[in-house]
N, C-alpha and C. Protein backbone atom coordinates (compact mmCIF):
# COMPACT_ATOMS: atom_id res chain seq x y z
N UNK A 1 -6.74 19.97 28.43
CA UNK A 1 -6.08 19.58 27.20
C UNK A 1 -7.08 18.83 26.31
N UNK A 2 -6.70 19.36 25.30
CA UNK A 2 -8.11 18.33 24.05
C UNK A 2 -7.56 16.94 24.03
N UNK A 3 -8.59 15.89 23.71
CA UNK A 3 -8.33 14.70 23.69
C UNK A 3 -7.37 14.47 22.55
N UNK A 4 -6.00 14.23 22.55
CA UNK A 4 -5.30 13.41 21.20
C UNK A 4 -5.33 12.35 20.91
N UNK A 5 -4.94 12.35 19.89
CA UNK A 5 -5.17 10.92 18.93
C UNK A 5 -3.53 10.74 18.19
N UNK A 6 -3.34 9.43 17.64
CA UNK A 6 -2.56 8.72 17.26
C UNK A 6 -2.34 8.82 16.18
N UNK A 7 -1.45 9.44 15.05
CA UNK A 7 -1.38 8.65 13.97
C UNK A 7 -0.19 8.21 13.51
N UNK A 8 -0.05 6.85 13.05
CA UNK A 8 1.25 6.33 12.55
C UNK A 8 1.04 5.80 11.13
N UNK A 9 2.21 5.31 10.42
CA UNK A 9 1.95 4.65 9.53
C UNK A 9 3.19 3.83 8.84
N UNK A 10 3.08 2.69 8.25
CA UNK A 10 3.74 1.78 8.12
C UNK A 10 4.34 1.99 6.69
N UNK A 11 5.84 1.20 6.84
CA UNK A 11 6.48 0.99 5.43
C UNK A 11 7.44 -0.12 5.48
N UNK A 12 6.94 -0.96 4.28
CA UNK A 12 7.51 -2.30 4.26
C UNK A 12 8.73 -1.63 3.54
N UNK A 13 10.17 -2.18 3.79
CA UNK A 13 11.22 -1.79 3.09
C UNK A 13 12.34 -3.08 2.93
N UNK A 14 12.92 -2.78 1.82
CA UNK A 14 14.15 -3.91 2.04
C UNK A 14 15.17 -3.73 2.82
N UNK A 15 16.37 -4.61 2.63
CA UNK A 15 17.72 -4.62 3.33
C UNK A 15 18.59 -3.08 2.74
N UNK A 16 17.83 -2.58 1.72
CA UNK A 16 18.39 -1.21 1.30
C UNK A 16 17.58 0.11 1.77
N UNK A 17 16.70 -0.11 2.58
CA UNK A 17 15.23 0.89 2.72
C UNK A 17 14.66 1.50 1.83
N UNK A 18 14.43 0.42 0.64
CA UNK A 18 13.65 0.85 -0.75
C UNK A 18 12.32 0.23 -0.14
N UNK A 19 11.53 1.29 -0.35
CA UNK A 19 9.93 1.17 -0.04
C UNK A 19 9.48 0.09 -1.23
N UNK A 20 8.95 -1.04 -0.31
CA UNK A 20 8.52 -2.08 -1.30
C UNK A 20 6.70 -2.01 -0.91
N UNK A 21 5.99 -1.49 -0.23
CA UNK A 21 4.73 -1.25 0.32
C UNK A 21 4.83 -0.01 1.44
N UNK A 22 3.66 0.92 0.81
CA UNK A 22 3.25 1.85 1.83
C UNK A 22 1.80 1.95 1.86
N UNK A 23 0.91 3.14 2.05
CA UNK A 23 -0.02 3.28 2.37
C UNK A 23 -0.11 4.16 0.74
N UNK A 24 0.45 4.56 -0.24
CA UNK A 24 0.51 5.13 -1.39
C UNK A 24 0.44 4.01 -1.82
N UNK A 25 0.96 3.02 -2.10
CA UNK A 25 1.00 1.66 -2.84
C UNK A 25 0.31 0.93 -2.78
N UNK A 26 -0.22 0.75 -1.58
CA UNK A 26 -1.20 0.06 -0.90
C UNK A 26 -2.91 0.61 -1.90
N UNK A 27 -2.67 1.98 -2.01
CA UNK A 27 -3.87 2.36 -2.30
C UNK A 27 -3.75 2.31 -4.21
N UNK A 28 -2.34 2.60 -4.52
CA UNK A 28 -2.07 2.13 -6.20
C UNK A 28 -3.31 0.55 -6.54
N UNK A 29 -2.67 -0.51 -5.57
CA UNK A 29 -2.92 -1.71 -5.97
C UNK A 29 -4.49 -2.25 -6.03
N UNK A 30 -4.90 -1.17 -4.99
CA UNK A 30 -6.52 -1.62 -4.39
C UNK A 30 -6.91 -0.31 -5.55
N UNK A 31 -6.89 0.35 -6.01
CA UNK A 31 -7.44 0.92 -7.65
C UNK A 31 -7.33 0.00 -8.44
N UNK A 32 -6.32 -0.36 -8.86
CA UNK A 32 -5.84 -1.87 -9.95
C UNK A 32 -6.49 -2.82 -9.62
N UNK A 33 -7.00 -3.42 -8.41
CA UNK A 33 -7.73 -4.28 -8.19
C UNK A 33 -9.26 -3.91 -8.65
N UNK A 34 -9.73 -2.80 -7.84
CA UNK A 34 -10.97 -2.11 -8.34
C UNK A 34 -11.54 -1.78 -10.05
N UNK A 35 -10.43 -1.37 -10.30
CA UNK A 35 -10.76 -0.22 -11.58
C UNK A 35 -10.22 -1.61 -12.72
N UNK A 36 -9.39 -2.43 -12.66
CA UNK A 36 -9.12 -3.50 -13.79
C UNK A 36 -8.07 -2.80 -14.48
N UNK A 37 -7.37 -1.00 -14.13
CA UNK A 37 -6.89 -0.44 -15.30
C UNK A 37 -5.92 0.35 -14.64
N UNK A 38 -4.86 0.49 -15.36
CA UNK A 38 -3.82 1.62 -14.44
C UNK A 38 -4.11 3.13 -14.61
N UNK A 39 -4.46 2.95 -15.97
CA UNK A 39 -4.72 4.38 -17.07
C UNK A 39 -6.08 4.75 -15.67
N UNK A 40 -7.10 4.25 -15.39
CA UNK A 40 -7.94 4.68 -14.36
C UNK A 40 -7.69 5.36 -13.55
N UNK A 41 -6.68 4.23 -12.88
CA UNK A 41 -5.94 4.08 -11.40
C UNK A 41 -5.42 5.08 -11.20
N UNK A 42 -4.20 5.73 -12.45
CA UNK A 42 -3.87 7.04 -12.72
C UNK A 42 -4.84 7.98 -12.50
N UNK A 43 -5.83 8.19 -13.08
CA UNK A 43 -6.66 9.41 -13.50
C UNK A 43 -7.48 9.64 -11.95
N UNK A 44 -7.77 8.36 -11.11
CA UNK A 44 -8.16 8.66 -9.82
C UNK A 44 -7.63 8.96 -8.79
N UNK A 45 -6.22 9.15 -9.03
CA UNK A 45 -5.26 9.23 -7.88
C UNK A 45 -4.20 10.52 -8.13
N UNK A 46 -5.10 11.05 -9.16
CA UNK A 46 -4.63 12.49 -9.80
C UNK A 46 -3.08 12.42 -9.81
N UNK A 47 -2.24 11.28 -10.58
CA UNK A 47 -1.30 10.96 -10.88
C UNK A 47 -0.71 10.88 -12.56
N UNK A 48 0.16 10.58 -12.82
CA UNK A 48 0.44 10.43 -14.20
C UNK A 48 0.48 8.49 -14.17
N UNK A 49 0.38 8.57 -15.96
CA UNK A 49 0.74 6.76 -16.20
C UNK A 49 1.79 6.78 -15.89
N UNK A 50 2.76 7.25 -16.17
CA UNK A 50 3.95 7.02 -16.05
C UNK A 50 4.52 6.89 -14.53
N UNK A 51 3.93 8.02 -13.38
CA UNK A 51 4.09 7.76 -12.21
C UNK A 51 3.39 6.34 -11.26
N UNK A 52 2.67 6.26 -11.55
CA UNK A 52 1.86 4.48 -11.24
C UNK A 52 2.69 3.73 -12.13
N UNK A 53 3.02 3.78 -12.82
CA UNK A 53 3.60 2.32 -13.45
C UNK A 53 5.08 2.39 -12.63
N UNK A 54 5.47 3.44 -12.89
CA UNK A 54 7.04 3.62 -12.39
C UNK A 54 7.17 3.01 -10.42
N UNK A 55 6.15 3.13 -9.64
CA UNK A 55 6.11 2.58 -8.58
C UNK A 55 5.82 1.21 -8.08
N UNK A 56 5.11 0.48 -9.21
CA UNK A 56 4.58 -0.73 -9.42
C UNK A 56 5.95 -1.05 -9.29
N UNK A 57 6.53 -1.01 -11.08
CA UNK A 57 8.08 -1.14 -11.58
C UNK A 57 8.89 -1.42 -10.29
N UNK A 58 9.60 -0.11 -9.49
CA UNK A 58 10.22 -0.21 -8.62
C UNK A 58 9.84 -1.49 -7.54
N UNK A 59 8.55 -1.39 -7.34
CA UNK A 59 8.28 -2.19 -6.08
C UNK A 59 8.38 -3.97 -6.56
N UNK A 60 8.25 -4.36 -7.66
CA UNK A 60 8.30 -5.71 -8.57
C UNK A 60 9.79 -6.14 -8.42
N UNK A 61 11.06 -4.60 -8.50
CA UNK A 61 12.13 -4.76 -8.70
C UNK A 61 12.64 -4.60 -7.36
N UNK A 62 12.41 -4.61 -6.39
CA UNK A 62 12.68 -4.38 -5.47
C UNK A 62 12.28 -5.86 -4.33
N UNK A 63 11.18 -6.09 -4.71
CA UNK A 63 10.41 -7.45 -4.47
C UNK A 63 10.87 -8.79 -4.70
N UNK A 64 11.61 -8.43 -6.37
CA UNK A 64 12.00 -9.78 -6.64
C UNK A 64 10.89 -10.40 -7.11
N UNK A 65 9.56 -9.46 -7.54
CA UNK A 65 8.12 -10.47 -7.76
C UNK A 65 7.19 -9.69 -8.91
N UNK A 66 6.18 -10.13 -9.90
CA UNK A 66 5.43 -9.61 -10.59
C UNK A 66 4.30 -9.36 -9.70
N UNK A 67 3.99 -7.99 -9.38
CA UNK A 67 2.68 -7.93 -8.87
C UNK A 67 1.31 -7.44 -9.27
N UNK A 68 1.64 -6.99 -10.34
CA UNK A 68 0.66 -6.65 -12.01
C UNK A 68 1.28 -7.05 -13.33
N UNK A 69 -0.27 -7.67 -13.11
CA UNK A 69 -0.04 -8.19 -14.86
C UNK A 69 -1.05 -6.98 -15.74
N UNK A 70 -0.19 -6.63 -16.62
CA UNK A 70 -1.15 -5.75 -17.91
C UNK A 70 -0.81 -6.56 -19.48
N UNK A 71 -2.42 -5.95 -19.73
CA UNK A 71 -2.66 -6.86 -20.88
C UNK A 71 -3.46 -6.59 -21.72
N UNK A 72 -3.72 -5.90 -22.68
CA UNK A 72 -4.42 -4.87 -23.92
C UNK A 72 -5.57 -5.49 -23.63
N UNK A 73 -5.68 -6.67 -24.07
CA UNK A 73 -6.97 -7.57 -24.18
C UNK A 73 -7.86 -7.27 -22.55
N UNK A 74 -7.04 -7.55 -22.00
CA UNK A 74 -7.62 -8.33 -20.38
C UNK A 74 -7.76 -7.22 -19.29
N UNK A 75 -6.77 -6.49 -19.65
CA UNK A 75 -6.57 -5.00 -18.41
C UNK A 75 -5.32 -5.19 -17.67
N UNK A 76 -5.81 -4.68 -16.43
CA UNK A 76 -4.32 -4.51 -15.63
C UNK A 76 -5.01 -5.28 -14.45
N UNK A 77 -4.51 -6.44 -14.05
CA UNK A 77 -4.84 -7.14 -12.45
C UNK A 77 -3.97 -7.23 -11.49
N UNK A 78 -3.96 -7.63 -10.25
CA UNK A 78 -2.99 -7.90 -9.36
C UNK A 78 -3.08 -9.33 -9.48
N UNK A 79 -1.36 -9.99 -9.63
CA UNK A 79 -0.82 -11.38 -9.51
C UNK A 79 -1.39 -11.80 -8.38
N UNK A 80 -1.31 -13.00 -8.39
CA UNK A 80 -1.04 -13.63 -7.09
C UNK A 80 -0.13 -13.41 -5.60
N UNK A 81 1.10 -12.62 -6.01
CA UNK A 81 2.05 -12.32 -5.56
C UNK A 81 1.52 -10.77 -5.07
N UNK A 82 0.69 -10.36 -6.09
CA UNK A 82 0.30 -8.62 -5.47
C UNK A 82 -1.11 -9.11 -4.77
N UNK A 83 -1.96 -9.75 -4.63
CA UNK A 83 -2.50 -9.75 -3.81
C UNK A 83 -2.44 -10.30 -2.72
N UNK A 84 -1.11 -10.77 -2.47
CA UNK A 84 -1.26 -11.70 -0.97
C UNK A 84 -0.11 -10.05 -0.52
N UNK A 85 0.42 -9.61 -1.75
CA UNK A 85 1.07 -8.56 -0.77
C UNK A 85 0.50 -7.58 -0.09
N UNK A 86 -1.07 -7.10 -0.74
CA UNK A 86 -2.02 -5.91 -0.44
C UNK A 86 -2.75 -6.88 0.62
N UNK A 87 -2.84 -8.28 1.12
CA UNK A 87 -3.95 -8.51 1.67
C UNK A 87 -2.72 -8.60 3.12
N UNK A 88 -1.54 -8.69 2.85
CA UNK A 88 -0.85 -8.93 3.99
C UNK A 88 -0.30 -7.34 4.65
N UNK A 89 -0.07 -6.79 3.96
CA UNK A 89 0.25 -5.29 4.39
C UNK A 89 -1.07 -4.57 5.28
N UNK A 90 -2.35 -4.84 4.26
CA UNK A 90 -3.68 -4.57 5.42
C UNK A 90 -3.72 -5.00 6.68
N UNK A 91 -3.33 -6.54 6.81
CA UNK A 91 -3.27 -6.80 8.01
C UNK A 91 -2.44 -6.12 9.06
N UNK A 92 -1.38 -5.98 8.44
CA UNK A 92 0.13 -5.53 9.82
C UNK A 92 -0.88 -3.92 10.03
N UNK A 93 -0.91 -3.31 8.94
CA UNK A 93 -1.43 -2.10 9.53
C UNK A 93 -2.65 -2.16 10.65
N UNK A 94 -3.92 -3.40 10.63
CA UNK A 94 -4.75 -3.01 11.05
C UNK A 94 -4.17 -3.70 12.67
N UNK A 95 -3.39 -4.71 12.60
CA UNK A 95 -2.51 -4.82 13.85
C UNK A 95 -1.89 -3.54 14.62
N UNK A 96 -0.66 -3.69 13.56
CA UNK A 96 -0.09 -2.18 14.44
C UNK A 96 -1.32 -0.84 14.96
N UNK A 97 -2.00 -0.93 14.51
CA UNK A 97 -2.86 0.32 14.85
C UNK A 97 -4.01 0.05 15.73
N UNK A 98 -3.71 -1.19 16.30
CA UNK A 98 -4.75 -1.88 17.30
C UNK A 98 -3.57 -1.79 18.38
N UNK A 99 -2.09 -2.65 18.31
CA UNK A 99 -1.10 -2.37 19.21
C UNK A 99 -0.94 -0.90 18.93
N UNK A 100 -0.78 0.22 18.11
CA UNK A 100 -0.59 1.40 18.39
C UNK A 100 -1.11 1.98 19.65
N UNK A 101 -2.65 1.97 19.34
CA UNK A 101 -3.95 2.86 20.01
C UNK A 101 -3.47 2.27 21.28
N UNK A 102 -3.48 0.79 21.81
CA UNK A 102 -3.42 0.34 22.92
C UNK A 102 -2.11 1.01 24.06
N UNK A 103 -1.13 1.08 23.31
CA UNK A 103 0.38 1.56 23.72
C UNK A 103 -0.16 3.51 23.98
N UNK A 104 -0.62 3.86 23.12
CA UNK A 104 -0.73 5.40 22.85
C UNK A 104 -1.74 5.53 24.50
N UNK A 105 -2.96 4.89 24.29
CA UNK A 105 -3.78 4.97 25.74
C UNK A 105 -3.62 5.00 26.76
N UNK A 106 -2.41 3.91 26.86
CA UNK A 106 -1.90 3.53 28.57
C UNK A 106 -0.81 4.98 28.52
N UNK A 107 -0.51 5.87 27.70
CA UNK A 107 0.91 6.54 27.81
C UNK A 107 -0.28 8.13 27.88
N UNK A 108 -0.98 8.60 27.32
CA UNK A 108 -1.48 9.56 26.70
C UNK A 108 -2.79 10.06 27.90
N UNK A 109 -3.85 8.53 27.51
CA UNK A 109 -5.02 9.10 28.21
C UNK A 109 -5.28 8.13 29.34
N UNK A 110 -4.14 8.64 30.35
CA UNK A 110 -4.35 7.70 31.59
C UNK A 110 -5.67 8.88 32.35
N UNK A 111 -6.08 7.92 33.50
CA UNK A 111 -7.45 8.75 34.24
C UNK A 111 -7.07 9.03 35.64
């Protein structure tokens, strides 16, 4: 049998299972962080403006929190509130996928 591998992936959700962080969002915010711009963020994620803003939107409204600020002058940044959310979502994933691999090994590729 070929060696398998694991893949999972995480989604922060509310008390309604409205996706408030995924691995799509996750990667929205870390463009916005990168690029300073949504209009970018868009054009690199071969998306529309309207579809990046509209997920931001949802996830702010869903959150209960501003997690981009846009601003003609200044650009588009992540709040305070969006970056403790992108720096905390990195973590659980790089957890879970440390407890993943570990759980998957003892079950998968015993010797």
């Amino acid at each position: 049998m070929e060696k398998l591998k694991l893949r999972s992936s995480q989604w922060i959700v509310d008390e309604h299972n409205n996706i408030i962080i995924g691995k799509g969002r996750m990667e929205i915010l870390e463009s916005i962080e990168k690029a300073g711009s949504m209009n970018q963020t868009a054009k690199q994620m071969k998306m529309s403006y309207k579809a990046v803003w509209s997920k931001i939107k949802t996830t702010e409204k869903n959150l209960s929190a501003k997690i981009v600020h846009a601003d003609r002058k200044d650009g588009t940044r992540l709040t305070r509130e969006g970056k403790e959310l992108l720096k905390k979502y990195k973590l659980l994933v790089k957890e879970c996928m440390s407890a993943d691999d570990k759980i998957f090994n003892s079950i998968f590729n015993k010797r």
